[in-house]
N, C-alpha and C. Protein backbone atom coordinates (compact mmCIF):
# COMPACT_ATOMS: atom_id res chain seq x y z
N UNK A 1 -115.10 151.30 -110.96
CA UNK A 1 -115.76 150.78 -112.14
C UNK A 1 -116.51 151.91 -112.84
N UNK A 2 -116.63 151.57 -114.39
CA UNK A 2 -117.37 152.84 -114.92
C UNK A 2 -118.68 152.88 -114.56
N UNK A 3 -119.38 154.03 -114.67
CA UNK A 3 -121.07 154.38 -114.17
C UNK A 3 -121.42 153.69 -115.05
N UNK A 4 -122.52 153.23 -115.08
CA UNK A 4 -123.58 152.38 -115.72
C UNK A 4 -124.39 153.19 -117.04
N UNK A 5 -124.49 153.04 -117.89
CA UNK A 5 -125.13 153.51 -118.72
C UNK A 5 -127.12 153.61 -118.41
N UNK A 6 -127.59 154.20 -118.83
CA UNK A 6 -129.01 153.77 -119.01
C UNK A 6 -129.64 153.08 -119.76
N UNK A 7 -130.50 152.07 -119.65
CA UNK A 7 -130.76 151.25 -119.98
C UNK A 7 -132.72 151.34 -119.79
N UNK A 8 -132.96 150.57 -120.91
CA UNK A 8 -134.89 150.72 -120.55
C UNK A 8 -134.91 149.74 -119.73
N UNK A 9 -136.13 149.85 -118.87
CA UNK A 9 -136.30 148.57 -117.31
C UNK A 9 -136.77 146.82 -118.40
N UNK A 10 -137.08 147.23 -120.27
CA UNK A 10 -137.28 145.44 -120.33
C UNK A 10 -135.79 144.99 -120.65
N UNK A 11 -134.86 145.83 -121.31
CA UNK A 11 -133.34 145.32 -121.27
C UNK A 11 -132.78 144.83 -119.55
N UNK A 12 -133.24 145.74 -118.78
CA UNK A 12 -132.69 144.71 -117.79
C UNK A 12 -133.30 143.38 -116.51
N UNK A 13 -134.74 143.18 -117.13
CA UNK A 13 -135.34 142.66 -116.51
C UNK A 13 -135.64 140.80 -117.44
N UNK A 14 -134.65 141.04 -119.12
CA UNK A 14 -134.93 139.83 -119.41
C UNK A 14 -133.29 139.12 -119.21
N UNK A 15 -133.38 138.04 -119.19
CA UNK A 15 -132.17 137.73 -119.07
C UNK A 15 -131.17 137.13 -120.16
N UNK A 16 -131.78 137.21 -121.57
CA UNK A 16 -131.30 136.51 -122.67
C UNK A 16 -130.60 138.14 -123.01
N UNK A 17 -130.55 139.48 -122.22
CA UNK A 17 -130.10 140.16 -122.63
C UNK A 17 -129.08 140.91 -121.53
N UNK A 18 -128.72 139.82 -121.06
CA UNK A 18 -127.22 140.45 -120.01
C UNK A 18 -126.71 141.30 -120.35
N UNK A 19 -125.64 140.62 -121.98
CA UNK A 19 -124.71 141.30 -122.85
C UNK A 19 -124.69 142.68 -122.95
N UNK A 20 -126.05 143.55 -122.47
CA UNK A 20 -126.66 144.71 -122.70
C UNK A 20 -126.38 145.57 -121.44
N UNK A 21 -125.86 144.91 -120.63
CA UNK A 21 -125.13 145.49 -119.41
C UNK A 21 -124.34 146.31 -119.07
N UNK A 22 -123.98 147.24 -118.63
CA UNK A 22 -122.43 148.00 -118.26
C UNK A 22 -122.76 148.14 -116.50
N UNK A 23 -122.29 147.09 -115.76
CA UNK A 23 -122.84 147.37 -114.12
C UNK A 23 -122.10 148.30 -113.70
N UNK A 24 -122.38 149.12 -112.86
CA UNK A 24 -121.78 149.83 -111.65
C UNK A 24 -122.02 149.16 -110.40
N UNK A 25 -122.42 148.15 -109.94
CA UNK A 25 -122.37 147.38 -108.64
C UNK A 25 -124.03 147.38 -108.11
N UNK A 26 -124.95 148.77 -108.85
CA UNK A 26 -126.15 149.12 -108.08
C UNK A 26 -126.76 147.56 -108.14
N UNK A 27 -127.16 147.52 -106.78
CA UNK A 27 -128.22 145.98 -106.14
C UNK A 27 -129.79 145.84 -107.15
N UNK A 28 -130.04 146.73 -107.71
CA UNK A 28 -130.86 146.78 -108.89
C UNK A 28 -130.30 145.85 -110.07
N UNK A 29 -129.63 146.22 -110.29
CA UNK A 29 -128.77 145.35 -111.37
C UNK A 29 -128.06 144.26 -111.28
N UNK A 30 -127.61 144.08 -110.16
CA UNK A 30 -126.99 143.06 -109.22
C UNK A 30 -127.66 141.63 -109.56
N UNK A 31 -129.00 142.26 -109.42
CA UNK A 31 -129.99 140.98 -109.37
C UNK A 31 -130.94 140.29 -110.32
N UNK A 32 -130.19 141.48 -111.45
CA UNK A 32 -130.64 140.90 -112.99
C UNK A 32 -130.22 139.98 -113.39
N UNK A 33 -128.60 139.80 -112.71
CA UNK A 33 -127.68 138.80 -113.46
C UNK A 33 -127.87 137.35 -112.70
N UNK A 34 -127.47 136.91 -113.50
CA UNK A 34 -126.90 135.18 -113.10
C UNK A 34 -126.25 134.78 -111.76
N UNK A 35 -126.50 134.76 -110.79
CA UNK A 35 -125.37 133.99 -109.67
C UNK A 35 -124.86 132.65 -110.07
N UNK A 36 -124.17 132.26 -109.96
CA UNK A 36 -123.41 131.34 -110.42
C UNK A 36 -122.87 130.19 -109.86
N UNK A 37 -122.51 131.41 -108.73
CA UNK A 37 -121.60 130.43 -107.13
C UNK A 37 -119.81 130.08 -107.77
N UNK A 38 -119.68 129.32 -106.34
CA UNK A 38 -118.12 128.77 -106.99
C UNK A 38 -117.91 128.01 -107.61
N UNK A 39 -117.17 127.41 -108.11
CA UNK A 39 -117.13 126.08 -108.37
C UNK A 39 -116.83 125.28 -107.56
N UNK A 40 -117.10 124.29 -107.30
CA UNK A 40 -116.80 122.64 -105.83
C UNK A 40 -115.43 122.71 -106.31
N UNK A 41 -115.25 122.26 -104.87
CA UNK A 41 -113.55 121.65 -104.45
C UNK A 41 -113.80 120.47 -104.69
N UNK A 42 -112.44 120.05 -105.14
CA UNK A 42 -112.43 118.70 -104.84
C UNK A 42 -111.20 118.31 -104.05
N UNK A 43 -111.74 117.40 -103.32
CA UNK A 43 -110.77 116.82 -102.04
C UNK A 43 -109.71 116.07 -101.87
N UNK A 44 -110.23 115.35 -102.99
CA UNK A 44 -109.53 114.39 -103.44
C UNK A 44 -108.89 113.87 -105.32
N UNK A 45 -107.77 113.30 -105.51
CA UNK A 45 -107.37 113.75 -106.97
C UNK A 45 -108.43 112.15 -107.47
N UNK A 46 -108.15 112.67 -108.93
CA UNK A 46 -108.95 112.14 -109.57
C UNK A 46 -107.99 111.83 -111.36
N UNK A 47 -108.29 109.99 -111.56
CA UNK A 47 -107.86 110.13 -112.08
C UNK A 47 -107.64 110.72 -113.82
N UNK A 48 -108.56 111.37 -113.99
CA UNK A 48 -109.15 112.18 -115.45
C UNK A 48 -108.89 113.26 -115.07
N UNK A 49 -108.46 114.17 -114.05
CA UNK A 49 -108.26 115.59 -113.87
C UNK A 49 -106.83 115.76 -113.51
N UNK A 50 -105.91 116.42 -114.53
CA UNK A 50 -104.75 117.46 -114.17
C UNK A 50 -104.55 117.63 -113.44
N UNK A 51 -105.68 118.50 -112.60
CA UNK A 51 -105.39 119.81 -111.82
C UNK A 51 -105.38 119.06 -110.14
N UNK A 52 -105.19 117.85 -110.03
CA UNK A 52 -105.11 117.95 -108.73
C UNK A 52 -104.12 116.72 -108.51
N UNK A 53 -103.50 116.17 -109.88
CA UNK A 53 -102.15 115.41 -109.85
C UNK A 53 -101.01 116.12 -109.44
N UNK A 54 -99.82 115.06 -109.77
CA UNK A 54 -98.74 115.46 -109.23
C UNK A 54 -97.91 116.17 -110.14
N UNK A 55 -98.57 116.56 -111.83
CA UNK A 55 -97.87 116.69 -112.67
C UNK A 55 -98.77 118.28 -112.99
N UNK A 56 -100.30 118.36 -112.76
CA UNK A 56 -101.12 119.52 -112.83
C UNK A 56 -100.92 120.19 -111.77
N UNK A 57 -101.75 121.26 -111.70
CA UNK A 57 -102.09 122.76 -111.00
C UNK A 57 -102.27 122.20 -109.78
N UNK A 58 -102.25 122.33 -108.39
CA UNK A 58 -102.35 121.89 -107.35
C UNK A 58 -102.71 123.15 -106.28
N UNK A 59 -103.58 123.32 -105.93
CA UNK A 59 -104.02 124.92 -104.70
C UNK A 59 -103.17 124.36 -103.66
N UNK A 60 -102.51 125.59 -103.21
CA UNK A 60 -102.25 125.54 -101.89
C UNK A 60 -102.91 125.06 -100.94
N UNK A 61 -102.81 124.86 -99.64
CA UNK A 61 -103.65 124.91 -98.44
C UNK A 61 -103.61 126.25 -97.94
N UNK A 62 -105.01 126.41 -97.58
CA UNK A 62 -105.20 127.89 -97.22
C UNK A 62 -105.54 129.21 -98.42
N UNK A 63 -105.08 128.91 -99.99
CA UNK A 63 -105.53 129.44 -101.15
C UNK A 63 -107.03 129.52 -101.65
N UNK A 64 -107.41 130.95 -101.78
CA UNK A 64 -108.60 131.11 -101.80
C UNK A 64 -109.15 130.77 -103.45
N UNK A 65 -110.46 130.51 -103.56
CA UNK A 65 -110.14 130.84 -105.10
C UNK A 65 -111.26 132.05 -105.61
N UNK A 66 -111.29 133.19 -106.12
CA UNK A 66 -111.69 134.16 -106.61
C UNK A 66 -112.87 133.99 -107.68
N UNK A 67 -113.79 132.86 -107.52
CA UNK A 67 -114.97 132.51 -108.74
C UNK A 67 -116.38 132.43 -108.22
N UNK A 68 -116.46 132.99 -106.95
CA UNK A 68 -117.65 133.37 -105.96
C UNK A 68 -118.28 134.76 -106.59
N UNK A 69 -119.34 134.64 -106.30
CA UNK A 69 -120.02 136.05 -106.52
C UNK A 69 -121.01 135.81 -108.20
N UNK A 70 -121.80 137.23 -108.43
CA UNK A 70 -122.43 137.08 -109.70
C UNK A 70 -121.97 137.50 -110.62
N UNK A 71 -121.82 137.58 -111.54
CA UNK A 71 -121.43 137.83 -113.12
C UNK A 71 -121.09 139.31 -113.05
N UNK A 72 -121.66 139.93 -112.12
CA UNK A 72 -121.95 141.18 -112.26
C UNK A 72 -120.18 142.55 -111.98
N UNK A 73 -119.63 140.93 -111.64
CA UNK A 73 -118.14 141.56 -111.20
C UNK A 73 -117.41 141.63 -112.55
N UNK A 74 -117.96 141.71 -113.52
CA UNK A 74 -117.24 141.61 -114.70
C UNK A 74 -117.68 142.72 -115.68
N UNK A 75 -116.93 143.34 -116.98
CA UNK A 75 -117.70 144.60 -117.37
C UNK A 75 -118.69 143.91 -118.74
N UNK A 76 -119.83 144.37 -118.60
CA UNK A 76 -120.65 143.88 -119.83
C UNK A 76 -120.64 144.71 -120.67
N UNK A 77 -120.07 144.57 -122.12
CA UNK A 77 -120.77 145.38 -123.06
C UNK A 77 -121.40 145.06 -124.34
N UNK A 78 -122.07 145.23 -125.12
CA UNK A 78 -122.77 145.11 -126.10
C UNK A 78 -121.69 145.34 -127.33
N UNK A 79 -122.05 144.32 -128.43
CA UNK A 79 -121.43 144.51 -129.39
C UNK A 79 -121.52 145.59 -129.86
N UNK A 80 -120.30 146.13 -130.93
CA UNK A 80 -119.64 147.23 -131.13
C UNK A 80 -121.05 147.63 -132.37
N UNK A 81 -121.37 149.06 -132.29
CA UNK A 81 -122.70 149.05 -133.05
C UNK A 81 -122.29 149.51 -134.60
N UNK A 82 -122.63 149.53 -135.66
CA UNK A 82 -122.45 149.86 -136.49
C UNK A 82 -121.62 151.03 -136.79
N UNK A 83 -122.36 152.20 -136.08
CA UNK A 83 -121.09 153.55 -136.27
C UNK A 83 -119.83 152.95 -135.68
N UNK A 84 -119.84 152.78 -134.83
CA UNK A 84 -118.54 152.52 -134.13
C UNK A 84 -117.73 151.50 -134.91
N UNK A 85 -118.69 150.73 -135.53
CA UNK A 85 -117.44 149.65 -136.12
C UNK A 85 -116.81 150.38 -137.40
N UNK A 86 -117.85 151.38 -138.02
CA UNK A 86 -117.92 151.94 -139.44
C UNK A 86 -117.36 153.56 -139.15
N UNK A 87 -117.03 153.64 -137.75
CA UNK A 87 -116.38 154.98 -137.62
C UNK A 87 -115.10 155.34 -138.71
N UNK A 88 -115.53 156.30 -139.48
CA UNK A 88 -113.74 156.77 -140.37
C UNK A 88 -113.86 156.43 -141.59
N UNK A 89 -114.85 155.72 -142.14
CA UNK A 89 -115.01 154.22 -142.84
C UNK A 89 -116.51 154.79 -144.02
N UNK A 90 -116.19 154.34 -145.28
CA UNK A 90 -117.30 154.51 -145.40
C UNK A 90 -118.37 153.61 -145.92
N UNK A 91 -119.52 153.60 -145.71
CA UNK A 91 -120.32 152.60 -145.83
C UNK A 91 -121.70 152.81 -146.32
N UNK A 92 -122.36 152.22 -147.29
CA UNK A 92 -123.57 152.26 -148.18
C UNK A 92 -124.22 151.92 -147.12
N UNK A 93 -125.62 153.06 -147.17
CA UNK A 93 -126.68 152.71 -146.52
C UNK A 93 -127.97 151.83 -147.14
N UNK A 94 -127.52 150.85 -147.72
CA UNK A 94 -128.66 150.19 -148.56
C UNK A 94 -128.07 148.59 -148.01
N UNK A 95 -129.39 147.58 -147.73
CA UNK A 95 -128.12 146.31 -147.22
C UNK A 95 -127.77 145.35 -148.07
N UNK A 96 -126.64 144.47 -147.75
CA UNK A 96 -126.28 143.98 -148.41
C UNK A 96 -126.75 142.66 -149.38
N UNK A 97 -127.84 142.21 -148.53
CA UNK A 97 -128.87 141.35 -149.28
C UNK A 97 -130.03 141.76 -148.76
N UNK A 98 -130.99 141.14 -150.07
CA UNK A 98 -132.62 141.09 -149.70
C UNK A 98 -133.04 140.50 -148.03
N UNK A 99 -134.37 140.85 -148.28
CA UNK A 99 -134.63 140.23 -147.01
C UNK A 99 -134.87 138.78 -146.89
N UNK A 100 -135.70 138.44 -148.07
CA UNK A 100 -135.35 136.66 -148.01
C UNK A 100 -134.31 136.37 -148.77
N UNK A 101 -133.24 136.47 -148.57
CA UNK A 101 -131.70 136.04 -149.71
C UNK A 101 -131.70 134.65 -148.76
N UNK A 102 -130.80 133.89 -149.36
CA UNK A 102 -130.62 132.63 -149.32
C UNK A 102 -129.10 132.62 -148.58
N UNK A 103 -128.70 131.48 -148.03
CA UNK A 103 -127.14 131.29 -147.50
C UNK A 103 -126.21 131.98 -148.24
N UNK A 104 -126.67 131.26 -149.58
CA UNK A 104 -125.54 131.25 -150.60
C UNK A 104 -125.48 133.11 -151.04
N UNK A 105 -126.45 133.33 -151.26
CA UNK A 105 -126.51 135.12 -151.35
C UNK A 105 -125.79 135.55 -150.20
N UNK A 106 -126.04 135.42 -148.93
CA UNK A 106 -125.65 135.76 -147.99
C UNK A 106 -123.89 135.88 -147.77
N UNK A 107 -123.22 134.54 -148.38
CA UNK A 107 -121.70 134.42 -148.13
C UNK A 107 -120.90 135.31 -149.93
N UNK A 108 -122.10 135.70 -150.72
CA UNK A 108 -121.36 135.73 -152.20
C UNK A 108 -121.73 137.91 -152.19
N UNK A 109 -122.00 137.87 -151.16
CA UNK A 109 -123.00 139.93 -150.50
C UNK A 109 -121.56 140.23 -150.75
N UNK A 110 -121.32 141.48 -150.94
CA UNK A 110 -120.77 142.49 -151.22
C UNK A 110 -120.44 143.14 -149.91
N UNK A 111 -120.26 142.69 -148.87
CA UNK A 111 -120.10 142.93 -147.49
C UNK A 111 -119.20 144.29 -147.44
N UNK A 112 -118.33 144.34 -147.93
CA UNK A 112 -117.10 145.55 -147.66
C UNK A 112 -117.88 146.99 -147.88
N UNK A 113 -118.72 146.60 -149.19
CA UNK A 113 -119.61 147.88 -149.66
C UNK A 113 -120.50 147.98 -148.77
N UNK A 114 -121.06 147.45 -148.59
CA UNK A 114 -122.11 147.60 -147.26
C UNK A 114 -121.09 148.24 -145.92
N UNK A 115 -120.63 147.45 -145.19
CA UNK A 115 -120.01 147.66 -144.48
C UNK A 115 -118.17 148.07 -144.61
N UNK A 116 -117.96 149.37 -144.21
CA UNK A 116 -116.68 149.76 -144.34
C UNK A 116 -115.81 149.19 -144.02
N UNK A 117 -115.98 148.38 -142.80
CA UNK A 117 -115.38 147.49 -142.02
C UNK A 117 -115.46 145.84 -141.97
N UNK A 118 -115.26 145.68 -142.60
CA UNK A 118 -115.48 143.59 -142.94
C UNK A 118 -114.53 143.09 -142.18
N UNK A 119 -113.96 143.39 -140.73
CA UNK A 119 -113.22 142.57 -139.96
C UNK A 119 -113.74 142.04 -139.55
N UNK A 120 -113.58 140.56 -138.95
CA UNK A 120 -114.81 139.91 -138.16
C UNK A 120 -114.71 139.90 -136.50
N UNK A 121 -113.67 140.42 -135.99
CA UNK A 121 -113.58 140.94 -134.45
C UNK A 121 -113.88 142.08 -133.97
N UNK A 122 -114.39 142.98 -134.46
CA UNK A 122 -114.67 144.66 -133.84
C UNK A 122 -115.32 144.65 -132.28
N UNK A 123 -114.27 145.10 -131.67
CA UNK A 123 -114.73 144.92 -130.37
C UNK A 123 -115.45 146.38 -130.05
N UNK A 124 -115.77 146.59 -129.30
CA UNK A 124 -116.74 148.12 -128.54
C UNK A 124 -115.68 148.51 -128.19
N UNK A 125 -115.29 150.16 -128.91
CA UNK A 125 -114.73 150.63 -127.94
C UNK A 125 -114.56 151.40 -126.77
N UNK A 126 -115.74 150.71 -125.97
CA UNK A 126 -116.12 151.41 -124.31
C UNK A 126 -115.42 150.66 -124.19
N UNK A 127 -115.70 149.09 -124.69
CA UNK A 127 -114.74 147.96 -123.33
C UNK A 127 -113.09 147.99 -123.79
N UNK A 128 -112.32 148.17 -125.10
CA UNK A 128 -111.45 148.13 -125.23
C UNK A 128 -110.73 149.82 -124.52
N UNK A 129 -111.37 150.61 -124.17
CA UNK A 129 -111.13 151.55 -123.55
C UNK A 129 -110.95 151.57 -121.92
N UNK A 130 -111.57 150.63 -121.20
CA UNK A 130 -111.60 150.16 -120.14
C UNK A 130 -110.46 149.15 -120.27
N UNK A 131 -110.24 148.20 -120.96
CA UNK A 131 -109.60 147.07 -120.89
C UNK A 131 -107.94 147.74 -121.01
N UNK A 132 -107.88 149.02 -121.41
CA UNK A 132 -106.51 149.94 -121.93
C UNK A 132 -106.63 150.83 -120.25
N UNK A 133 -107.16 150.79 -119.63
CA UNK A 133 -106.94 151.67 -118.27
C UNK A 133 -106.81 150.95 -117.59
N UNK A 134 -107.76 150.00 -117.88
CA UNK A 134 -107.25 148.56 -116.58
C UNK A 134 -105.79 147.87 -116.07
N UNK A 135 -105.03 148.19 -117.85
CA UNK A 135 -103.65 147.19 -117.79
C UNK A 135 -102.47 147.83 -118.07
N UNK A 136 -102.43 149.55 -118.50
CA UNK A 136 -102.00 150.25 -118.96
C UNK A 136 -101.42 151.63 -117.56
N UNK A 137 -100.18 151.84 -117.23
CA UNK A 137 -99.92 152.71 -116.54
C UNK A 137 -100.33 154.37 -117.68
N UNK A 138 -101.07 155.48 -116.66
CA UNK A 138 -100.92 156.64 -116.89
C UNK A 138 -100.12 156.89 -118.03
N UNK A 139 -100.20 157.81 -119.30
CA UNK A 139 -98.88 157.70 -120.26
C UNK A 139 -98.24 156.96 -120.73
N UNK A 140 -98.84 155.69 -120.54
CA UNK A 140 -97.64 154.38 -120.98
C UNK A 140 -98.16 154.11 -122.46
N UNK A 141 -97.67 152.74 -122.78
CA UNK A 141 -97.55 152.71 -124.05
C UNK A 141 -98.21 151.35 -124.21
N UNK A 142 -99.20 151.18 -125.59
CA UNK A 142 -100.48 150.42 -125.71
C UNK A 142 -99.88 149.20 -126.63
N UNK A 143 -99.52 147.89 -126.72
CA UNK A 143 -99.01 147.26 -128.40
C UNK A 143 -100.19 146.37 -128.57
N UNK A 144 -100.26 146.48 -129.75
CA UNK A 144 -101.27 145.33 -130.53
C UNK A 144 -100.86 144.61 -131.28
N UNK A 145 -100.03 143.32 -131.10
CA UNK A 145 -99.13 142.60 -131.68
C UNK A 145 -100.10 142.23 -133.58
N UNK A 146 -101.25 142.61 -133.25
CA UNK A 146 -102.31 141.41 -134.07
C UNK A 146 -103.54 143.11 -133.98
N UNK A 147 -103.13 143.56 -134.55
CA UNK A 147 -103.93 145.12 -134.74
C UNK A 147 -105.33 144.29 -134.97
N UNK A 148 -105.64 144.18 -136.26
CA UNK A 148 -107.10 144.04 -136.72
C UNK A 148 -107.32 145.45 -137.37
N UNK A 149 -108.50 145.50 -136.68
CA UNK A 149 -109.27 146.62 -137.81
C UNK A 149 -108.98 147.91 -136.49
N UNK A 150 -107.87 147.58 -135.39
CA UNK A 150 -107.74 149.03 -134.92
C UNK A 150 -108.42 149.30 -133.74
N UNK A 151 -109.43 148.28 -133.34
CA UNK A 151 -110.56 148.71 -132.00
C UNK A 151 -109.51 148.79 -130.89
N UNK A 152 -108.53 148.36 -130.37
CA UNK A 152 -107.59 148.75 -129.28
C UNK A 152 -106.26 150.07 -129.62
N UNK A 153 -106.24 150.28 -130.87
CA UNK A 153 -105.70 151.83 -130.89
C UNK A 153 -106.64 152.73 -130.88
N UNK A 154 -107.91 152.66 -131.65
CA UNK A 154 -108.80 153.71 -131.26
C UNK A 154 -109.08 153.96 -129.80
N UNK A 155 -109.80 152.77 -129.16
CA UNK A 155 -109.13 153.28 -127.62
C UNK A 155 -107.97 153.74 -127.19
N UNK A 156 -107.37 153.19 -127.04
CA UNK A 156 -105.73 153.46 -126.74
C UNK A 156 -105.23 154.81 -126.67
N UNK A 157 -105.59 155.75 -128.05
CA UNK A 157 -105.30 157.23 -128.49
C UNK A 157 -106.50 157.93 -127.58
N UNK A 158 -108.23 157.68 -127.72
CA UNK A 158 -108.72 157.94 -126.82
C UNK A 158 -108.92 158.35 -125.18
N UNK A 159 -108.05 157.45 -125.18
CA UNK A 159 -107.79 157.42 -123.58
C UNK A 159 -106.08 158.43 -123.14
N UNK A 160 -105.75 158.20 -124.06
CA UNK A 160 -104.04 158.89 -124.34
C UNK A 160 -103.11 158.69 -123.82
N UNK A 161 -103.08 157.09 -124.27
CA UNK A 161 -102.13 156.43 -124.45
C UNK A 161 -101.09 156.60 -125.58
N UNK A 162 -99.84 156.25 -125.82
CA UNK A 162 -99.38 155.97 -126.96
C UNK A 162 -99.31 154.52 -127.66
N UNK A 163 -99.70 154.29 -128.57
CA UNK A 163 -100.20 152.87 -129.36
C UNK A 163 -99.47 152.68 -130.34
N UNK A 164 -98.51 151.43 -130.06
CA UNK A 164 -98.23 150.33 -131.50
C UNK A 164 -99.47 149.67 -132.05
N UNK A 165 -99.44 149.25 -132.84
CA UNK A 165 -100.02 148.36 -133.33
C UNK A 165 -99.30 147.43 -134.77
N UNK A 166 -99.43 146.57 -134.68
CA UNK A 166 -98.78 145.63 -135.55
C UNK A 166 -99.91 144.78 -136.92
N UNK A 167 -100.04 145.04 -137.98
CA UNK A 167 -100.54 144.41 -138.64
C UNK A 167 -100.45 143.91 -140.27
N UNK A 168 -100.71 142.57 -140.42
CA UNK A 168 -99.71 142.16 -141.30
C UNK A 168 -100.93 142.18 -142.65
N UNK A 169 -101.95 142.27 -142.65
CA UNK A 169 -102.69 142.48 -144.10
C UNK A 169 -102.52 143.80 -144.19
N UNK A 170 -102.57 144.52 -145.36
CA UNK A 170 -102.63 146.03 -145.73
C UNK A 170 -104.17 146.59 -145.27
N UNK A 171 -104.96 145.71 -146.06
CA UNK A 171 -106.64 146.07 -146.10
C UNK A 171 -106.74 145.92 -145.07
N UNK A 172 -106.76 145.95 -143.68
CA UNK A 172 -107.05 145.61 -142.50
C UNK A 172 -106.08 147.11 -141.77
N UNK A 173 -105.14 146.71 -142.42
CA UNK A 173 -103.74 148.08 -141.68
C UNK A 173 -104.50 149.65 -141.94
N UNK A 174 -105.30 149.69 -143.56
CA UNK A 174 -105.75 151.03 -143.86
C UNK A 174 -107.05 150.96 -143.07
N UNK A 175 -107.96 150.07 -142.56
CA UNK A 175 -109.15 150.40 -141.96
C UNK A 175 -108.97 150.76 -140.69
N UNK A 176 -107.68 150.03 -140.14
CA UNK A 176 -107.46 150.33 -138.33
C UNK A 176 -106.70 151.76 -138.44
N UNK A 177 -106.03 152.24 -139.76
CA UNK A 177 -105.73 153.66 -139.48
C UNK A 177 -106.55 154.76 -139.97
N UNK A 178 -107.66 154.47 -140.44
CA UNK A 178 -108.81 155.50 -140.57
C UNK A 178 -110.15 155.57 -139.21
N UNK A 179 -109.63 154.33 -138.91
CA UNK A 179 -110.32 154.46 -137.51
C UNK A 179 -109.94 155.12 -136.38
N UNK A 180 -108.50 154.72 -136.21
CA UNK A 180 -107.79 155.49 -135.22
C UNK A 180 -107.88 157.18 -135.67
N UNK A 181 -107.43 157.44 -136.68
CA UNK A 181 -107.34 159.06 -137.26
C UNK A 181 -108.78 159.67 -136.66
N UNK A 182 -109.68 159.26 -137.12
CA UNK A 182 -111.00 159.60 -136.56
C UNK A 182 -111.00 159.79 -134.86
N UNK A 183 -110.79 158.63 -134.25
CA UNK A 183 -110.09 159.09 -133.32
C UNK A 183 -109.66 160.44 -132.59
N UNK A 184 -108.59 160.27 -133.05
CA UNK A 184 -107.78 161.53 -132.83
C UNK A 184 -106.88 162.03 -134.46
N UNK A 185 -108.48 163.50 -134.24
CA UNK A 185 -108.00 164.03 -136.04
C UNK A 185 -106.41 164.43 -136.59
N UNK A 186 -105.57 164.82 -135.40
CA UNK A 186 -104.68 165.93 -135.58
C UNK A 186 -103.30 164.74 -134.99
N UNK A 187 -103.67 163.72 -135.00
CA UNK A 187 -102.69 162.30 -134.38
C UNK A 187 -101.60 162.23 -135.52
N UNK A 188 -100.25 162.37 -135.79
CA UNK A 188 -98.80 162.33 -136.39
C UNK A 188 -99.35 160.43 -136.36
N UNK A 189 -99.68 159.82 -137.71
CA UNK A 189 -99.51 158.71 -137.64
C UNK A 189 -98.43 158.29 -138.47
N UNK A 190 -97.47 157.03 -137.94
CA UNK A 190 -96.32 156.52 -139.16
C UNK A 190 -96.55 156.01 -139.97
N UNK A 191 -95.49 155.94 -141.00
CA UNK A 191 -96.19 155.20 -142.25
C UNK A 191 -96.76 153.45 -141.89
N UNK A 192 -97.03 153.02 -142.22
CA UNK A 192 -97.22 151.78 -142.08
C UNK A 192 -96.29 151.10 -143.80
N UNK A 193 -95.81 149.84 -142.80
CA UNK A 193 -94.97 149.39 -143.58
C UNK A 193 -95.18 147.51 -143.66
């Protein structure tokens, strides 16, 4: 698992701020998080549940099930921060509404100008970089059937992989390839079509 980032001791001592996590296993951190437990067996089928008819999911005898333990077995990361979403991209440093603006100001903002990036999925790319080593052989090859704004090719090239990506708006196709380029400056990208 990756090393843990540093963190100040009130990020990991409140708990409305998990999300703020990247564990390495240390028992310090261990015990910030949530235990959870398993979920109950059930013994017997039931008739409102699938999963233990003759037509649903049915466990073996002797099948373990893997939902024991704390949260902490999972990678936490924090939403993708502004540079990172606005990496390649360029973006007005002034915001997009006042400070008391109203809903309606809020949905009619100029968002793109503000922000370079107006996709509404930008994932971090620590975790989409992890999530590309996790599932990805050495040298192999990365596809993003459903690109977006690019956060799994920017990993992808990062890590050095080779990356498809597939995407069917243009305005979305030019932000995920100024992101990736940034990336990697000197990257032979194809045309997009």
């Amino acid at each position: 698992m990756m090393a843990a980032r540093k963190y100040s001791r009130h990020s990991l001592q409140r708990r409305d701020r998990k999300a703020d996590l990247s564990n390495d296993g240390e028992s310090a951190r261990l015990s910030a998080v949530y235990d959870g437990g398993p979920l109950p067996r059930s013994s017997g089928g039931s008739s409102n549940s699938a999963n233990n008819g003759a037509i649903g999911f049915k466990m073996r005898t002797g099948a373990r099930r893997l939902d024991s333990g704390s949260a902490a077995r999972f990678f936490y990361c924090a939403k993708a921060t502004r540079e990172d979403r606005n990496d390649g991209l360029s973006s007005g440093p002034a915001p997009a509404t006042a400070a008391g603006a109203t809903m309606r100001d809020r949905e009619t903002a100029n968002w793109p100008a503000r922000n370079g990036n107006h996709h509404p999925t930008v994932k971090p790319t620590d975790l989409m970089r992890y999530l590309c080593r996790l599932v990805t052989p050495a040298g192999g090859l990365v596809l993003d059937p459903f690109m977006g704004n690019g956060s799994t090719g920017k990993a992808a090239v990062l890590e050095g992989f080779q990356f498809v990506g597939i995407e069917l708006d243009p305005v979305y196709a030019a932000i995920a390839e100024a992101r990736i380029r940034v990336a990697q400056p000197g990257l032979p990208l194809e045309a997009i079509a």
